[in-house]
PDB file of N, CA and C in Angstrom:
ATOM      1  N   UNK A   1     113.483 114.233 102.428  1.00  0.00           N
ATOM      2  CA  UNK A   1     112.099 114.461 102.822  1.00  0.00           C
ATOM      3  C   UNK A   1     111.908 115.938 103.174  1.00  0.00           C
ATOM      4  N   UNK A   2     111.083 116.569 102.465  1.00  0.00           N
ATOM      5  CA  UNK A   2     110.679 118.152 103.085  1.00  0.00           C
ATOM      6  C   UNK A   2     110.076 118.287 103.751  1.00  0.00           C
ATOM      7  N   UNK A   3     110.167 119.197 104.734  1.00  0.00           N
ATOM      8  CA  UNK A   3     109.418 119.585 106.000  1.00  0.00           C
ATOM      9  C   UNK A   3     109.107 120.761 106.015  1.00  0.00           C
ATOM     10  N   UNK A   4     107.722 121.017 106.113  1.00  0.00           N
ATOM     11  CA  UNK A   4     107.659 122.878 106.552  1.00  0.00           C
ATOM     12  C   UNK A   4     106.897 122.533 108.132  1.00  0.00           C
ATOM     13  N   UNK A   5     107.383 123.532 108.607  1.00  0.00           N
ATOM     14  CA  UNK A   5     106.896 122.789 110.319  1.00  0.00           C
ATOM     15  C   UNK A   5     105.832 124.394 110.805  1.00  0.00           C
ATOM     16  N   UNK A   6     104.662 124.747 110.946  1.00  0.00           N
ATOM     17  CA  UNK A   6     104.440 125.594 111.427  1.00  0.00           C
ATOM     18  C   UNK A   6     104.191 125.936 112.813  1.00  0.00           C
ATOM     19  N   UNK A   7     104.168 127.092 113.410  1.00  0.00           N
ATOM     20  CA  UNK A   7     104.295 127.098 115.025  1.00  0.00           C
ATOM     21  C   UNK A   7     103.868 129.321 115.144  1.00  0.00           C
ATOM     22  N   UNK A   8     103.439 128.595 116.154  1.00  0.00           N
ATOM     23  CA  UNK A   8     103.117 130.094 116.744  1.00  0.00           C
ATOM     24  C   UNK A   8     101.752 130.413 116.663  1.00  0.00           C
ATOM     25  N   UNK A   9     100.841 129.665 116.290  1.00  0.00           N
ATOM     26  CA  UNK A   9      99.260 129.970 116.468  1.00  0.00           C
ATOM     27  C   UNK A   9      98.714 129.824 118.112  1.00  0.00           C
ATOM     28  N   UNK A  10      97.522 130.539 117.976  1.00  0.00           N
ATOM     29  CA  UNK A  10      97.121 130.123 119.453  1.00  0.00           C
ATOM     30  C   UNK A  10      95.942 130.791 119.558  1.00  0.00           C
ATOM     31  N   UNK A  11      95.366 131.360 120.682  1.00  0.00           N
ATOM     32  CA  UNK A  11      94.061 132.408 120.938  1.00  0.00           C
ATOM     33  C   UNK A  11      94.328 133.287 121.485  1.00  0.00           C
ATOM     34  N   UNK A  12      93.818 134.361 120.834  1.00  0.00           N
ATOM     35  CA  UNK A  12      93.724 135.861 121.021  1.00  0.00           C
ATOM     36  C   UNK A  12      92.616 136.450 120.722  1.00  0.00           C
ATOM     37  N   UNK A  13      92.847 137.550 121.512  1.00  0.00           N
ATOM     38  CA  UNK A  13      91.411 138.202 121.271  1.00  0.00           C
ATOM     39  C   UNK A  13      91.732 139.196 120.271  1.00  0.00           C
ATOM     40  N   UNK A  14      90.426 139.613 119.432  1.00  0.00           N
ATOM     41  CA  UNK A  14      90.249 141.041 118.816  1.00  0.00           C
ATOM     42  C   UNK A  14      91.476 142.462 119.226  1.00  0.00           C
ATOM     43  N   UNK A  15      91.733 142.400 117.805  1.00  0.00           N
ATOM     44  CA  UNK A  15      93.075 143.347 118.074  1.00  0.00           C
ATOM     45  C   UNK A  15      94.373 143.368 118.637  1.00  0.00           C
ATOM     46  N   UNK A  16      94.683 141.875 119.231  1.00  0.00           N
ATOM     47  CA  UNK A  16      95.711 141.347 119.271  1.00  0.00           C
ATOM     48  C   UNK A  16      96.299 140.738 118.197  1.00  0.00           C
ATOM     49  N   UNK A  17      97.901 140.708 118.646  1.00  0.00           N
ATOM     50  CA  UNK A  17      98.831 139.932 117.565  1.00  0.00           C
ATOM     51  C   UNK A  17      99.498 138.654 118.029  1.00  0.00           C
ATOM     52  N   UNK A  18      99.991 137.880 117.218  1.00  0.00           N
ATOM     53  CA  UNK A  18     100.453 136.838 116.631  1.00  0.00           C
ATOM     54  C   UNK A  18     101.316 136.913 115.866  1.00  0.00           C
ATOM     55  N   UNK A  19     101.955 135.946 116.008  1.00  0.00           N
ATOM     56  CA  UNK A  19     103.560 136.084 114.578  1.00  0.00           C
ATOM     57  C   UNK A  19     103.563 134.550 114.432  1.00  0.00           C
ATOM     58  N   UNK A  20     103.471 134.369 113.361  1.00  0.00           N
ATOM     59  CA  UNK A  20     103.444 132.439 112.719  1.00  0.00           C
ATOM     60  C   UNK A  20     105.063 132.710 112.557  1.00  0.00           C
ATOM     61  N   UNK A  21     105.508 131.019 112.360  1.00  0.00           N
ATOM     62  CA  UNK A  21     107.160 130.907 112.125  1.00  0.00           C
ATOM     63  C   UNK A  21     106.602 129.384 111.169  1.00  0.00           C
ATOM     64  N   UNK A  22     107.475 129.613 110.445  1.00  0.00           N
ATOM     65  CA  UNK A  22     107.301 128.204 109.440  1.00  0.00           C
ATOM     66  C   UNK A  22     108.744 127.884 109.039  1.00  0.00           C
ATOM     67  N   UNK A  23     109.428 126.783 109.674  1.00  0.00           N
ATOM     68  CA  UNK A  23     110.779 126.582 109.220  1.00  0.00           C
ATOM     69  C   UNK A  23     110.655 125.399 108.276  1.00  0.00           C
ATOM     70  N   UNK A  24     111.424 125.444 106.991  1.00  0.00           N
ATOM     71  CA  UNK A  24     111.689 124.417 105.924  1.00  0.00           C
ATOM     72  C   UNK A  24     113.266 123.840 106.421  1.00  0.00           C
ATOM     73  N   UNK A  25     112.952 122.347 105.988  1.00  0.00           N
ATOM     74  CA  UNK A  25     114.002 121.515 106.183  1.00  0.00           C
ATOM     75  C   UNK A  25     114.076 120.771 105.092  1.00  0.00           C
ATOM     76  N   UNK A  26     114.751 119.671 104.661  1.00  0.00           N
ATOM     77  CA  UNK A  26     115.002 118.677 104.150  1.00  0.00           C
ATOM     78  C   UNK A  26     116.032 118.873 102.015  1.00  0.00           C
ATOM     79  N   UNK A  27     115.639 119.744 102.233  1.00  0.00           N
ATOM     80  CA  UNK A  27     116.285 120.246 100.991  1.00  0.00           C
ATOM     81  C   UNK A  27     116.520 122.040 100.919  1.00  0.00           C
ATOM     82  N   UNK A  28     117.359 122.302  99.920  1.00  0.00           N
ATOM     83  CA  UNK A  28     117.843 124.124  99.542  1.00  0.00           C
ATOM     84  C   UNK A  28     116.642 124.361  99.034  1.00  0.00           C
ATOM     85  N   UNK A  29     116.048 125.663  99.020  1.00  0.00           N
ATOM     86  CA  UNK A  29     114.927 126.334  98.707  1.00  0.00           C
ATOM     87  C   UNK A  29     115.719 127.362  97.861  1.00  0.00           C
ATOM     88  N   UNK A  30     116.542 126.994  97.059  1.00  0.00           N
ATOM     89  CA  UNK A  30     117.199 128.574  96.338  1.00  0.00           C
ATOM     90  C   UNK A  30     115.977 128.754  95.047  1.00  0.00           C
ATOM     91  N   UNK A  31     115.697 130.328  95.656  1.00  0.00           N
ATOM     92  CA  UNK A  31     114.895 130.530  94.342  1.00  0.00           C
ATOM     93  C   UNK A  31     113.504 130.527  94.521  1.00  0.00           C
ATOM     94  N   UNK A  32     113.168 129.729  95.436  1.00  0.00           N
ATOM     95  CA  UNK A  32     112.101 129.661  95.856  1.00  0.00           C
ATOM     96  C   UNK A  32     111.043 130.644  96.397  1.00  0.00           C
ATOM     97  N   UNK A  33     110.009 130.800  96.217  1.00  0.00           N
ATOM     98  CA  UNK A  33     108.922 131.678  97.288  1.00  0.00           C
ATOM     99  C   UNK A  33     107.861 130.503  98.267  1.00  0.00           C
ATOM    100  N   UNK A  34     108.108 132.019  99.210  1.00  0.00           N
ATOM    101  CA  UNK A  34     107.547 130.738 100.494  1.00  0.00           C
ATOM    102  C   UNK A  34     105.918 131.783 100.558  1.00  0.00           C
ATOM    103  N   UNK A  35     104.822 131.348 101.066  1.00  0.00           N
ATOM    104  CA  UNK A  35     103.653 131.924 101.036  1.00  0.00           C
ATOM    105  C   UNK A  35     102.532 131.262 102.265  1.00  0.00           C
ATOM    106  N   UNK A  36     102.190 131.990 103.021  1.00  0.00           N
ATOM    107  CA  UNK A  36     101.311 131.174 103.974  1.00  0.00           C
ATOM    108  C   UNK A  36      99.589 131.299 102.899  1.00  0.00           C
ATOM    109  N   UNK A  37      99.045 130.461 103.252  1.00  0.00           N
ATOM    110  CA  UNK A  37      97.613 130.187 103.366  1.00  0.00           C
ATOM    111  C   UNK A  37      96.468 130.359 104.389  1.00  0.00           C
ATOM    112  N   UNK A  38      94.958 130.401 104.455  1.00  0.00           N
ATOM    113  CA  UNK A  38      94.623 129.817 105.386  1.00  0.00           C
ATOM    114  C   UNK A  38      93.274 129.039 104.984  1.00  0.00           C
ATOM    115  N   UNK A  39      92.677 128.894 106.016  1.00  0.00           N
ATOM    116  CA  UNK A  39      91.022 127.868 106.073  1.00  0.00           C
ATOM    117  C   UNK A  39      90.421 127.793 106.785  1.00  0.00           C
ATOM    118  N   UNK A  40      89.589 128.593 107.142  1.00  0.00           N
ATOM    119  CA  UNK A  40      88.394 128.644 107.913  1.00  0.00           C
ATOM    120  C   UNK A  40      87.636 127.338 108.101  1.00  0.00           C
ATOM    121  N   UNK A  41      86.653 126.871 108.987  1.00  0.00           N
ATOM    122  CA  UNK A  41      85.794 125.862 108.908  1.00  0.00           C
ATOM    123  C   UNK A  41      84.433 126.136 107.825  1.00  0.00           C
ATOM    124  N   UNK A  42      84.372 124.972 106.930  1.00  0.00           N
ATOM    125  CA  UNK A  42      83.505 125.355 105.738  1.00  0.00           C
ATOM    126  C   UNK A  42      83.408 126.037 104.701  1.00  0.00           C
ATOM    127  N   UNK A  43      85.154 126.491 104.953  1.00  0.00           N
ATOM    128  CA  UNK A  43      85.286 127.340 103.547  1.00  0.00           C
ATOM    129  C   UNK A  43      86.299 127.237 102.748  1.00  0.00           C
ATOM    130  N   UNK A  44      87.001 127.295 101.644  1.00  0.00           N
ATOM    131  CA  UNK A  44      88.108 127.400 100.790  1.00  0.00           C
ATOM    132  C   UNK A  44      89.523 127.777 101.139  1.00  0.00           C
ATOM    133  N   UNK A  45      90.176 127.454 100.953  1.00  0.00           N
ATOM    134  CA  UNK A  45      91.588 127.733 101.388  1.00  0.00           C
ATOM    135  C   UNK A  45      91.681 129.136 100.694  1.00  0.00           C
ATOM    136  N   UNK A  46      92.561 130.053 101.393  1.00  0.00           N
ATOM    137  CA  UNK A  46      92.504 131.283 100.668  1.00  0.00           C
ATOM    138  C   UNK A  46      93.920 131.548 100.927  1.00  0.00           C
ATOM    139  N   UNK A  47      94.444 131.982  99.943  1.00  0.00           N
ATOM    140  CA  UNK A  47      95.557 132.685  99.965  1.00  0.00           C
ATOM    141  C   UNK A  47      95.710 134.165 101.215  1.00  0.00           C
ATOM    142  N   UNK A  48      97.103 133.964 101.514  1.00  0.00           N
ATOM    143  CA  UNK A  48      97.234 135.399 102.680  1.00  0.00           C
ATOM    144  C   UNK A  48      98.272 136.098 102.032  1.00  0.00           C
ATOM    145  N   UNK A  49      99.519 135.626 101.887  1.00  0.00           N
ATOM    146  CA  UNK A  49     100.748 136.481 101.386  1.00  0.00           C
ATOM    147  C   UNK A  49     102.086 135.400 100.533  1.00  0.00           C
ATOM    148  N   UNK A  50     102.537 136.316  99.956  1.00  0.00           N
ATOM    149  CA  UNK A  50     103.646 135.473  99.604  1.00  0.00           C
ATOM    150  C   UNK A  50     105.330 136.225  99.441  1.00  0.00           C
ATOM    151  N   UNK A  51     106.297 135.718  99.747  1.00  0.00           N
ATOM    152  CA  UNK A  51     107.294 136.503  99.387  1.00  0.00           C
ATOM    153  C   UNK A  51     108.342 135.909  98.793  1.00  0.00           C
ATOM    154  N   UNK A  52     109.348 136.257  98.051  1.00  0.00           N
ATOM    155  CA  UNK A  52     110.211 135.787  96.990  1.00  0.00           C
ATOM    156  C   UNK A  52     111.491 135.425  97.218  1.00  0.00           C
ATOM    157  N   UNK A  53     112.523 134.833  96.919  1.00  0.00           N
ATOM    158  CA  UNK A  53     113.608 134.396  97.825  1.00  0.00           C
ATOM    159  C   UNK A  53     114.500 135.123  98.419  1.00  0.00           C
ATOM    160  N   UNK A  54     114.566 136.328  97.667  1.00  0.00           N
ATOM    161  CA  UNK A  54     115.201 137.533  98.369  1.00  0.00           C
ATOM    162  C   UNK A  54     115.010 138.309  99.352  1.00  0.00           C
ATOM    163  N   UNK A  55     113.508 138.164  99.591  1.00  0.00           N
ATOM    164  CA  UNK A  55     112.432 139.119 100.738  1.00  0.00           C
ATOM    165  C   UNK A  55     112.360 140.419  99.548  1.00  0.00           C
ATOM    166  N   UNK A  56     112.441 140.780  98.755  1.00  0.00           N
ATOM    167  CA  UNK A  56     112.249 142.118  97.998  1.00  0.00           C
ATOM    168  C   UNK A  56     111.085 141.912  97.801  1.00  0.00           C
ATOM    169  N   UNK A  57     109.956 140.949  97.326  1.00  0.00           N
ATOM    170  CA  UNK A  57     108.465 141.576  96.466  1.00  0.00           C
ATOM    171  C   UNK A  57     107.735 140.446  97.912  1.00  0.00           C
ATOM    172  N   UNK A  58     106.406 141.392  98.129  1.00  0.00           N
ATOM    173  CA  UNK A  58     105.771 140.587  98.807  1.00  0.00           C
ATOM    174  C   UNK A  58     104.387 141.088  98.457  1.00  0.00           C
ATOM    175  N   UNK A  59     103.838 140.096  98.098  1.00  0.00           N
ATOM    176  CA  UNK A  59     101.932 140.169  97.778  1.00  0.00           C
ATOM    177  C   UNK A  59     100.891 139.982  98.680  1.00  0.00           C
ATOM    178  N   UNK A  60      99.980 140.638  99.351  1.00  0.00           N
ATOM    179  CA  UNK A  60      99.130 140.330 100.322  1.00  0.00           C
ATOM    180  C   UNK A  60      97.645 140.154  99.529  1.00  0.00           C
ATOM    181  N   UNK A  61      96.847 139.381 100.449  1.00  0.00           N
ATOM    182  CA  UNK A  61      95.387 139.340 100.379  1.00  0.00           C
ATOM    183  C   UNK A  61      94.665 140.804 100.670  1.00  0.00           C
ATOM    184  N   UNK A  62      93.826 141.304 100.340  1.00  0.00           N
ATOM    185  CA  UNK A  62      93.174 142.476 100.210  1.00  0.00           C
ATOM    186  C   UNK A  62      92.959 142.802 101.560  1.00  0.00           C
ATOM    187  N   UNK A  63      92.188 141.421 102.525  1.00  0.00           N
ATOM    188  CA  UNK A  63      91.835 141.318 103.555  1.00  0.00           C
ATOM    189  C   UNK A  63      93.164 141.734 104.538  1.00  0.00           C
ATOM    190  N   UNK A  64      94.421 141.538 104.389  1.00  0.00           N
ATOM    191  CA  UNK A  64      94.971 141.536 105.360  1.00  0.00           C
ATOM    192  C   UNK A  64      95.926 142.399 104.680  1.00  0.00           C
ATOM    193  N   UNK A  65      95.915 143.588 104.144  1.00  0.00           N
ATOM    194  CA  UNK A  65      96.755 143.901 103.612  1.00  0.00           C
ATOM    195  C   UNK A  65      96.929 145.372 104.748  1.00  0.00           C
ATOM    196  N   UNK A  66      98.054 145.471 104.966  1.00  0.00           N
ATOM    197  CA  UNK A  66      98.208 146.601 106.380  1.00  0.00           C
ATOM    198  C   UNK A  66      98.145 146.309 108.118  1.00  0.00           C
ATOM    199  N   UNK A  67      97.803 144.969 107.851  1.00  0.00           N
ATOM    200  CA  UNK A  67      97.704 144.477 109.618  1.00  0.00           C
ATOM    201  C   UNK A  67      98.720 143.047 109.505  1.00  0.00           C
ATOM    202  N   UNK A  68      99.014 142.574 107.948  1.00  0.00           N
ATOM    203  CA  UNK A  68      99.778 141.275 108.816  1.00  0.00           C
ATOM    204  C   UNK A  68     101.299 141.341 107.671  1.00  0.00           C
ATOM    205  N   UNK A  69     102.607 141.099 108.116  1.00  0.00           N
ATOM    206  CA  UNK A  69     103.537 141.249 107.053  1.00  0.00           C
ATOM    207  C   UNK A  69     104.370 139.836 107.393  1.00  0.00           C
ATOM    208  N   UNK A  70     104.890 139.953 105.960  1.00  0.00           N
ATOM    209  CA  UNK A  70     105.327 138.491 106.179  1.00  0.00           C
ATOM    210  C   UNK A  70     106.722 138.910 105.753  1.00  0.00           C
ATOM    211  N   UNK A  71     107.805 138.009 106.369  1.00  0.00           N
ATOM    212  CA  UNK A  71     109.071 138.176 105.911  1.00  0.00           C
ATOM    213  C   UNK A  71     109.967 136.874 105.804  1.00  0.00           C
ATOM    214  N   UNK A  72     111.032 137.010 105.925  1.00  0.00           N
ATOM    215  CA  UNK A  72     111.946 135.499 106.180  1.00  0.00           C
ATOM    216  C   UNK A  72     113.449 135.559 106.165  1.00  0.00           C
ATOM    217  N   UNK A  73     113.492 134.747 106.735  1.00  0.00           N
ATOM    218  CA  UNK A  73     115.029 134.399 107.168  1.00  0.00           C
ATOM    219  C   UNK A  73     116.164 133.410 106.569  1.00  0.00           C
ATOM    220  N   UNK A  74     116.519 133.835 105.419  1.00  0.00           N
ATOM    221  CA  UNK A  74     117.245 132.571 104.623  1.00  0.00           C
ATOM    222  C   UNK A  74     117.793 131.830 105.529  1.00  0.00           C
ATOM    223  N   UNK A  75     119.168 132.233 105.890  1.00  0.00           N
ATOM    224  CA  UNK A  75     119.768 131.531 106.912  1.00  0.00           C
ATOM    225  C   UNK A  75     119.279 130.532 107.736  1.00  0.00           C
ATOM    226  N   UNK A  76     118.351 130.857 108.209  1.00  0.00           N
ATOM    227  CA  UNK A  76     117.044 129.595 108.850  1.00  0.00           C
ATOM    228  C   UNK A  76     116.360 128.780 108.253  1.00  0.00           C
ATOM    229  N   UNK A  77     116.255 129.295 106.923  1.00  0.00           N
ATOM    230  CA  UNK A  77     115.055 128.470 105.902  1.00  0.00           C
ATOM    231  C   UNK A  77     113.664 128.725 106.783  1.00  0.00           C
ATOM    232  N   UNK A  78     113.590 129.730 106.733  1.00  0.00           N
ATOM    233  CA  UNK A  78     112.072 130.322 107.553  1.00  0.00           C
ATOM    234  C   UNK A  78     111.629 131.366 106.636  1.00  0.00           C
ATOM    235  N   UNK A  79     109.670 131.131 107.365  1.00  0.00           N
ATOM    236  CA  UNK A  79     109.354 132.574 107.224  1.00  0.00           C
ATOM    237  C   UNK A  79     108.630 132.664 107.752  1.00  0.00           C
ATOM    238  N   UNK A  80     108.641 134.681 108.342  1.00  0.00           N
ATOM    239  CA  UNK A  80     107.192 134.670 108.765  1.00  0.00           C
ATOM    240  C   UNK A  80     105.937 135.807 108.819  1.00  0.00           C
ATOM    241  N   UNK A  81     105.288 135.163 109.205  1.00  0.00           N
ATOM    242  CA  UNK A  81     103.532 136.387 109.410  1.00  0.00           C
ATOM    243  C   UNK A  81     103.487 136.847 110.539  1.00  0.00           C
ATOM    244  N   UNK A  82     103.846 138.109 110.408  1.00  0.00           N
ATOM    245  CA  UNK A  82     103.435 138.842 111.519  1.00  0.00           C
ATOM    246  C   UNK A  82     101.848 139.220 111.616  1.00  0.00           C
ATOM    247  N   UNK A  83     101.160 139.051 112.580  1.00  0.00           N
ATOM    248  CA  UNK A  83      99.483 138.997 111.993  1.00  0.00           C
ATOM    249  C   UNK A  83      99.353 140.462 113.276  1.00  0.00           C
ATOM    250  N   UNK A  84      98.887 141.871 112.862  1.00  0.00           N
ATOM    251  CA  UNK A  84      98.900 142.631 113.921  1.00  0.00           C
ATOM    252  C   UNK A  84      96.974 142.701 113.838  1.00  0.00           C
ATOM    253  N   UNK A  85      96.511 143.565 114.613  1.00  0.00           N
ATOM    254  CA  UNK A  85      94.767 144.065 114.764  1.00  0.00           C
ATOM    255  C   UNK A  85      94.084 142.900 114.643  1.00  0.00           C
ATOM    256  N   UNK A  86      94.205 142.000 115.107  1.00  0.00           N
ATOM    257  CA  UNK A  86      93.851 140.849 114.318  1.00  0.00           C
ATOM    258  C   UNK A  86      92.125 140.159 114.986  1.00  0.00           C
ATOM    259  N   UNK A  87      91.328 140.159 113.616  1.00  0.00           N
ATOM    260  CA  UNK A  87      89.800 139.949 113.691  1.00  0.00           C
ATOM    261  C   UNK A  87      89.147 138.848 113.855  1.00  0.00           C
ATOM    262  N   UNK A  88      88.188 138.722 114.537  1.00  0.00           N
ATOM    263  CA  UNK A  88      87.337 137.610 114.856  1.00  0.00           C
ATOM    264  C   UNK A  88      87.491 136.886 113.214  1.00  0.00           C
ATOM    265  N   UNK A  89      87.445 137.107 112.078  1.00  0.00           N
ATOM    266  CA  UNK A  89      87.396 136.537 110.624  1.00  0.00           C
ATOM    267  C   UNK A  89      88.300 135.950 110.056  1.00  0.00           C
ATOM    268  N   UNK A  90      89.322 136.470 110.997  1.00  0.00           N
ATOM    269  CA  UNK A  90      91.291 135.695 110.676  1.00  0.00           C
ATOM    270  C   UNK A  90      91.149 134.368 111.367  1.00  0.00           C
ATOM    271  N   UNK A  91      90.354 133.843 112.132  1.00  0.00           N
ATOM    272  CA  UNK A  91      90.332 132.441 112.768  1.00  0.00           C
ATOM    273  C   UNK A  91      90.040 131.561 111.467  1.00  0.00           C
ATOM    274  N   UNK A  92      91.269 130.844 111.827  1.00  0.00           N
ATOM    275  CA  UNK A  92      91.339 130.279 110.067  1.00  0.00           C
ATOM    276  C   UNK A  92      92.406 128.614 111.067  1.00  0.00           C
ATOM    277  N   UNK A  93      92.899 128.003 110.039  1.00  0.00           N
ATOM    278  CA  UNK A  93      93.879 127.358 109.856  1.00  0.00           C
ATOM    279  C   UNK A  93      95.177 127.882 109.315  1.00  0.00           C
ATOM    280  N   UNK A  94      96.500 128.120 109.595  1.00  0.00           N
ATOM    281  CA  UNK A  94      97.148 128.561 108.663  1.00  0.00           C
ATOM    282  C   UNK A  94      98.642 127.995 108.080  1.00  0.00           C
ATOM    283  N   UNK A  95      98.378 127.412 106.791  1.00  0.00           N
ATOM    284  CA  UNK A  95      99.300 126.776 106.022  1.00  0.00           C
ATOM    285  C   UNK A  95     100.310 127.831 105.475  1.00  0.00           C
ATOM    286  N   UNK A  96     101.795 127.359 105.895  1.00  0.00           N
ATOM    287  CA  UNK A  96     102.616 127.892 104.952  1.00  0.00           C
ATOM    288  C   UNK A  96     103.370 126.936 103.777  1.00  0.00           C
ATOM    289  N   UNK A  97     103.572 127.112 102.368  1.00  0.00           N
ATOM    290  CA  UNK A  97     104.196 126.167 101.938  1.00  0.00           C
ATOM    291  C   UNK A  97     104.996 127.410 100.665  1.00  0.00           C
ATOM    292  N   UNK A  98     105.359 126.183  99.919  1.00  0.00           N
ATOM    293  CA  UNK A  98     106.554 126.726  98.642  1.00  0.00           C
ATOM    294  C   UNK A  98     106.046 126.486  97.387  1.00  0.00           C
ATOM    295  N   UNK A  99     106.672 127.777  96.753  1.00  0.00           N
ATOM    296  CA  UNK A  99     106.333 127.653  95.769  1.00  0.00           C
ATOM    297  C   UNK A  99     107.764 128.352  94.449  1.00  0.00           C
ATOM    298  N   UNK A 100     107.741 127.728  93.582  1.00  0.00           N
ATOM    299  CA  UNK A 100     108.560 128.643  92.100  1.00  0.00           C
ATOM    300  C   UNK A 100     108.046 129.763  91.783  1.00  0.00           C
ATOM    301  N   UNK A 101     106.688 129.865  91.819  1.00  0.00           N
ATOM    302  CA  UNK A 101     106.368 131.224  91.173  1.00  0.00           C
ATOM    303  C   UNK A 101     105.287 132.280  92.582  1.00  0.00           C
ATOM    304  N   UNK A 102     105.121 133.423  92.083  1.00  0.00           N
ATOM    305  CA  UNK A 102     104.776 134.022  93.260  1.00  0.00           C
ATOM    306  C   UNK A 102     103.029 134.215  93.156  1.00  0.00           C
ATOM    307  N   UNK A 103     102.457 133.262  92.082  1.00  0.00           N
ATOM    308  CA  UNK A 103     100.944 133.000  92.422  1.00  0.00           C
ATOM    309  C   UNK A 103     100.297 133.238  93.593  1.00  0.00           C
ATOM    310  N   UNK A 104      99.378 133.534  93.384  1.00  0.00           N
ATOM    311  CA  UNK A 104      98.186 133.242  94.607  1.00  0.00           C
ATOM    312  C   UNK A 104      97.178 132.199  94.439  1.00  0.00           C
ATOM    313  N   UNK A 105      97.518 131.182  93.710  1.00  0.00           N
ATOM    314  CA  UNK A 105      96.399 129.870  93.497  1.00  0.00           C
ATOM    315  C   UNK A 105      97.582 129.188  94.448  1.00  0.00           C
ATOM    316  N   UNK A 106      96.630 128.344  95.517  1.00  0.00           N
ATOM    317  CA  UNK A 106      97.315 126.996  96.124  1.00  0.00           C
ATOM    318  C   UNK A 106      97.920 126.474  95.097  1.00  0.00           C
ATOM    319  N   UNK A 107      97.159 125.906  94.023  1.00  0.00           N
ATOM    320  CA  UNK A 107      98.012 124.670  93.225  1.00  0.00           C
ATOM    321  C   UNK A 107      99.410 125.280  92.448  1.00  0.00           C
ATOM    322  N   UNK A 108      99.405 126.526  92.744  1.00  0.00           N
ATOM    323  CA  UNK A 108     100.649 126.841  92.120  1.00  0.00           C
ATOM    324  C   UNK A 108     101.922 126.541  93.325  1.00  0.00           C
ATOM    325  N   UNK A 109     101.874 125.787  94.798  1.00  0.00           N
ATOM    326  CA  UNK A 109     102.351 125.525  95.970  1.00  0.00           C
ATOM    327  C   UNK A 109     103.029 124.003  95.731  1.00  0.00           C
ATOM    328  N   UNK A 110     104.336 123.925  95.694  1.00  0.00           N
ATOM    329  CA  UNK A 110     104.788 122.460  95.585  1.00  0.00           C
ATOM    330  C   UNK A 110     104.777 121.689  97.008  1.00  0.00           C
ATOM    331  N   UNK A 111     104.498 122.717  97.761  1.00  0.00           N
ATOM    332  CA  UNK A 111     105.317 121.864  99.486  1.00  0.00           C
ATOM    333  C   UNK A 111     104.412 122.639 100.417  1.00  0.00           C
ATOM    334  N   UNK A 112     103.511 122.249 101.142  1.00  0.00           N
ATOM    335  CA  UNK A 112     102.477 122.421 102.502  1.00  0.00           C
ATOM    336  C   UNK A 112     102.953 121.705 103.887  1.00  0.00           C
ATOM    337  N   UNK A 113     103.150 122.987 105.054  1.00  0.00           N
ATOM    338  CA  UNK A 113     103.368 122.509 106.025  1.00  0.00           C
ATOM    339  C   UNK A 113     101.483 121.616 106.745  1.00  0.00           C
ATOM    340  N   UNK A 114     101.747 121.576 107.906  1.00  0.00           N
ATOM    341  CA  UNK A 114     100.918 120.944 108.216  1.00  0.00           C
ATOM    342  C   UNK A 114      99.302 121.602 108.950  1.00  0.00           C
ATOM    343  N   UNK A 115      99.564 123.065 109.072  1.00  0.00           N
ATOM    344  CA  UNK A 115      99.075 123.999 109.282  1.00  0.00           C
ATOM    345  C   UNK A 115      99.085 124.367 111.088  1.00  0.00           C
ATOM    346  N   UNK A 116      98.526 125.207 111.227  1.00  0.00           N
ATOM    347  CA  UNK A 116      98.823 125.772 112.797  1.00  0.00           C
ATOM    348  C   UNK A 116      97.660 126.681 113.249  1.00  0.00           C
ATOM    349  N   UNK A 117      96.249 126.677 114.544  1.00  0.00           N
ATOM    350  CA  UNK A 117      95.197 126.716 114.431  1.00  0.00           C
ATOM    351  C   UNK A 117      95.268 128.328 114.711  1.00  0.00           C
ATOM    352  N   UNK A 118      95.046 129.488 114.147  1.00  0.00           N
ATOM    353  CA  UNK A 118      94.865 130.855 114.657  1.00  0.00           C
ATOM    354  C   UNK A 118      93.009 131.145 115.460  1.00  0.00           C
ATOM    355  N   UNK A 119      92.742 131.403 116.763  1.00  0.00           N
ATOM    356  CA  UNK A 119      91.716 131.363 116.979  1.00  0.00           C
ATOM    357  C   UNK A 119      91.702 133.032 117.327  1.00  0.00           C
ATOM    358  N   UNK A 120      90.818 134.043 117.133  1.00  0.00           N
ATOM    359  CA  UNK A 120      90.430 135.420 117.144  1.00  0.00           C
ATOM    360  C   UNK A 120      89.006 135.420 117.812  1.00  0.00           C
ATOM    361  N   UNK A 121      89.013 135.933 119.261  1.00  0.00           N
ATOM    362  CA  UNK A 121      87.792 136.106 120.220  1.00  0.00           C
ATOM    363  C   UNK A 121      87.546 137.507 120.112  1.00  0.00           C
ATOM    364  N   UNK A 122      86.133 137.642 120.071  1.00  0.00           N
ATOM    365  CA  UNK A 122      85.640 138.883 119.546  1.00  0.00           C
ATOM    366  C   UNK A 122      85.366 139.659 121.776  1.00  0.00           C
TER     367      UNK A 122
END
């Protein structure tokens, strides 16, 4: 059974940080890219970042590109988002899951944790 477990959301205000942790269990991820998501209320799931099994290539959203980095920890079967400056507009939901290829479409995602609530007070 796979597990992605996410943790580390919470409330902050404007220009504060956050660091998400998403640990995978239940099977080897060799090869794999891990990528968080998120989801606002009333809107589309949007892609945030993704990185590759090595940690060498990592792709960001336009929006967050310079305030949040994502990395990971084989050894752990983790990864994570460091979210820095962080805006009243980042209050989202945020899913991390897996994927084979390093897309930015959800459906290219085989495995979704359960998500973890980021709230940003202006």
């Amino acid at each position: 059974q796979v597990q992605l477990v996410e943790s580390g959301g919470g409330l902050v205000q404007a220009g504060g940080s956050l660091r998400l942790s998403c640990a995978a269990s239940g099977r080897t991820f060799s090869n794999y890219a891990m990528g968080w998501f998120r989801q606002a209320p009333g809107k589309e799931r949007e892609f945030v970042a993704v990185i590759n099994w090595s940690g060498t290539i990592t792709y960001y959203a336009d929006s967050v590109k310079g305030r949040f980095t994502i990395s990971k920890d084989n050894a752990k079967n983790t990864v994570y988002l460091q979210m820095d400056t962080l805006k009243p507009e980042d209050t989202a939901v945020y899913y991390c899951a897996v994927t084979r290829t390093l897309l930015k479409r959800a459906e290219a995602y085989d495995y979704w944790g359960q998500g973890t609530q980021v709230t940003v007070s202006s």
